[in-house]
C-alpha atoms as a PDB file:
ATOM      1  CA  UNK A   1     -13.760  -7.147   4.071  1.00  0.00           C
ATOM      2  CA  UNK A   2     -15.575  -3.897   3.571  1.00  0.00           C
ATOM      3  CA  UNK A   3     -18.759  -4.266   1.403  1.00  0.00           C
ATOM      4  CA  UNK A   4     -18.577  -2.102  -1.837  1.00  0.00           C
ATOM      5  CA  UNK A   5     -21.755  -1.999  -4.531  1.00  0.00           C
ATOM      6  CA  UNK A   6     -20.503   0.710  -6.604  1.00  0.00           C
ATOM      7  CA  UNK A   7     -19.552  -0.230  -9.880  1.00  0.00           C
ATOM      8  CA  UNK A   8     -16.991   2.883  -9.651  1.00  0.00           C
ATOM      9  CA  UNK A   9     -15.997   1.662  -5.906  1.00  0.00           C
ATOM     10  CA  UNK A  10     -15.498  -1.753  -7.642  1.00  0.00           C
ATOM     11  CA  UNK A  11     -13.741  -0.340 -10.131  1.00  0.00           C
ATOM     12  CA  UNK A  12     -11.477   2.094  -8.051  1.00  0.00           C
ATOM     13  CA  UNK A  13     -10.405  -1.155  -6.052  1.00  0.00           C
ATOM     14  CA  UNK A  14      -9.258  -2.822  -9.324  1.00  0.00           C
ATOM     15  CA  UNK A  15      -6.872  -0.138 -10.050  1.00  0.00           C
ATOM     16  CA  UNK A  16      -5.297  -0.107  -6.786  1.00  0.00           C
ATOM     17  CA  UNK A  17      -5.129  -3.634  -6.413  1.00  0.00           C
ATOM     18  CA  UNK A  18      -3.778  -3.985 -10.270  1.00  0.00           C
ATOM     19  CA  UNK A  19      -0.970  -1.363  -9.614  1.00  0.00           C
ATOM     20  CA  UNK A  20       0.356  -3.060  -6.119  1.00  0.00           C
ATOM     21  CA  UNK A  21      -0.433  -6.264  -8.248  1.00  0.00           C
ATOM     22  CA  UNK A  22       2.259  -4.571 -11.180  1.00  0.00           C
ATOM     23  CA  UNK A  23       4.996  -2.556  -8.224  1.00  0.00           C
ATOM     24  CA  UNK A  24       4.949  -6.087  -6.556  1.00  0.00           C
ATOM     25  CA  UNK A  25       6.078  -8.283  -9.906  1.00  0.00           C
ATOM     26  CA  UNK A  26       8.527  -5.680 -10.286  1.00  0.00           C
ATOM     27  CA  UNK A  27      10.010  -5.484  -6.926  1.00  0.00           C
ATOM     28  CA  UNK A  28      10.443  -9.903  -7.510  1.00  0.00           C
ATOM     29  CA  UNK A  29      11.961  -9.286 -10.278  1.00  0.00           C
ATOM     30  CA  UNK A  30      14.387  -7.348  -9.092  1.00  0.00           C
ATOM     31  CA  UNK A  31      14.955  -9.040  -6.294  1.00  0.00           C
ATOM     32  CA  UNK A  32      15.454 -12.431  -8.271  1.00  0.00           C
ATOM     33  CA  UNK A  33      18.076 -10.455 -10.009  1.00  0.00           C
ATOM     34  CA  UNK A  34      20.067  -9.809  -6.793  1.00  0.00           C
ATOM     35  CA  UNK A  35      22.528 -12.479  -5.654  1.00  0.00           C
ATOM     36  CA  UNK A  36      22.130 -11.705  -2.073  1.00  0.00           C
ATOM     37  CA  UNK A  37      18.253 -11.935  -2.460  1.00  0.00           C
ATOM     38  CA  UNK A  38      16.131 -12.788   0.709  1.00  0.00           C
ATOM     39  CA  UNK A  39      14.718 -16.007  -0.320  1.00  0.00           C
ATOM     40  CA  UNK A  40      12.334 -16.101   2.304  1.00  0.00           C
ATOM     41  CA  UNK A  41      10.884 -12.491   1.687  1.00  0.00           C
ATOM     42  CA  UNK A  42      10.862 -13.244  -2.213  1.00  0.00           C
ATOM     43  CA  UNK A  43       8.339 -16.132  -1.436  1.00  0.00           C
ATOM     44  CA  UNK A  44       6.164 -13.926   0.552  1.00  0.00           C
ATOM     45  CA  UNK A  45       6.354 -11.306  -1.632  1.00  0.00           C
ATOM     46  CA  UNK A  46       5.279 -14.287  -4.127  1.00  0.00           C
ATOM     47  CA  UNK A  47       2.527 -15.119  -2.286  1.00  0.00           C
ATOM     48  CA  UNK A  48       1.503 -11.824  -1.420  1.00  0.00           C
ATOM     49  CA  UNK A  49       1.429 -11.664  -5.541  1.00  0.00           C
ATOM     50  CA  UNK A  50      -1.141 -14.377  -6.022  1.00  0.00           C
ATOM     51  CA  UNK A  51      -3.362 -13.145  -3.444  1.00  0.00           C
ATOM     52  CA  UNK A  52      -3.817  -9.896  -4.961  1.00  0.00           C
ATOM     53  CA  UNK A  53      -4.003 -11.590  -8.435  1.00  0.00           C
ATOM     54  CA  UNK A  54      -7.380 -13.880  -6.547  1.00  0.00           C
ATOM     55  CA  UNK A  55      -8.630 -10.801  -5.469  1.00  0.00           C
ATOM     56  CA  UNK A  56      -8.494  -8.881  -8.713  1.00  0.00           C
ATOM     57  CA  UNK A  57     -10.097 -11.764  -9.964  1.00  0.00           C
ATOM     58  CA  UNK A  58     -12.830 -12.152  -7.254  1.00  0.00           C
ATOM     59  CA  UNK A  59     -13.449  -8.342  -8.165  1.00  0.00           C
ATOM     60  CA  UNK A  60     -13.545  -8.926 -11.859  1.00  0.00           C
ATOM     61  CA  UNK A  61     -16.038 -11.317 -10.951  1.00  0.00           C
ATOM     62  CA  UNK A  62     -18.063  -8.784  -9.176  1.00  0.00           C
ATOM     63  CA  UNK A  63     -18.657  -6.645 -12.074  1.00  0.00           C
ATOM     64  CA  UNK A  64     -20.175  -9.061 -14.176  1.00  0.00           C
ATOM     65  CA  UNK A  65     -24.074  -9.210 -13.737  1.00  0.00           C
ATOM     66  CA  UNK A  66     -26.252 -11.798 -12.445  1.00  0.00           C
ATOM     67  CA  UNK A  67     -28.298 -13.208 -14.938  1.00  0.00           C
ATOM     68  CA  UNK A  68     -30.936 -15.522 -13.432  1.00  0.00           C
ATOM     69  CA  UNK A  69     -31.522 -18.045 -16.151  1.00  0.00           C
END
């Protein structure tokens, strides 16, 4: 994974990863919808889901300062 330091870079990556995060939870949802659904690409787009929901977070994470105690 490509190093980024900027809060802005940081920040830029949030958004991205928050909107595929958002156009991925609506593509399952329509999908569950469907009664000829692809079970087997609605888990991976599941799954796909939660790892951009551990990145966001791991990202989040990153924008919080180190505070040596």
């Amino acid at each position: 994974m490509v190093m980024m330091t900027g809060i802005s870079e940081i920040q830029a990556r949030l958004t991205e990863l928050r909107e595929e995060h958002r156009d991925l939870d609506q593509a399952i949802a329509r999908m569950a919808d469907s009664p000829s659904a692809n079970q087997l690409q609605l888990v991976r787009l599941k799954k796909r889901k939660l790892r951009l929901r551990d990145q966001i977070a791991y990202w989040e994470s990153r924008l919080i300062p180190d505070l040596d105690a």
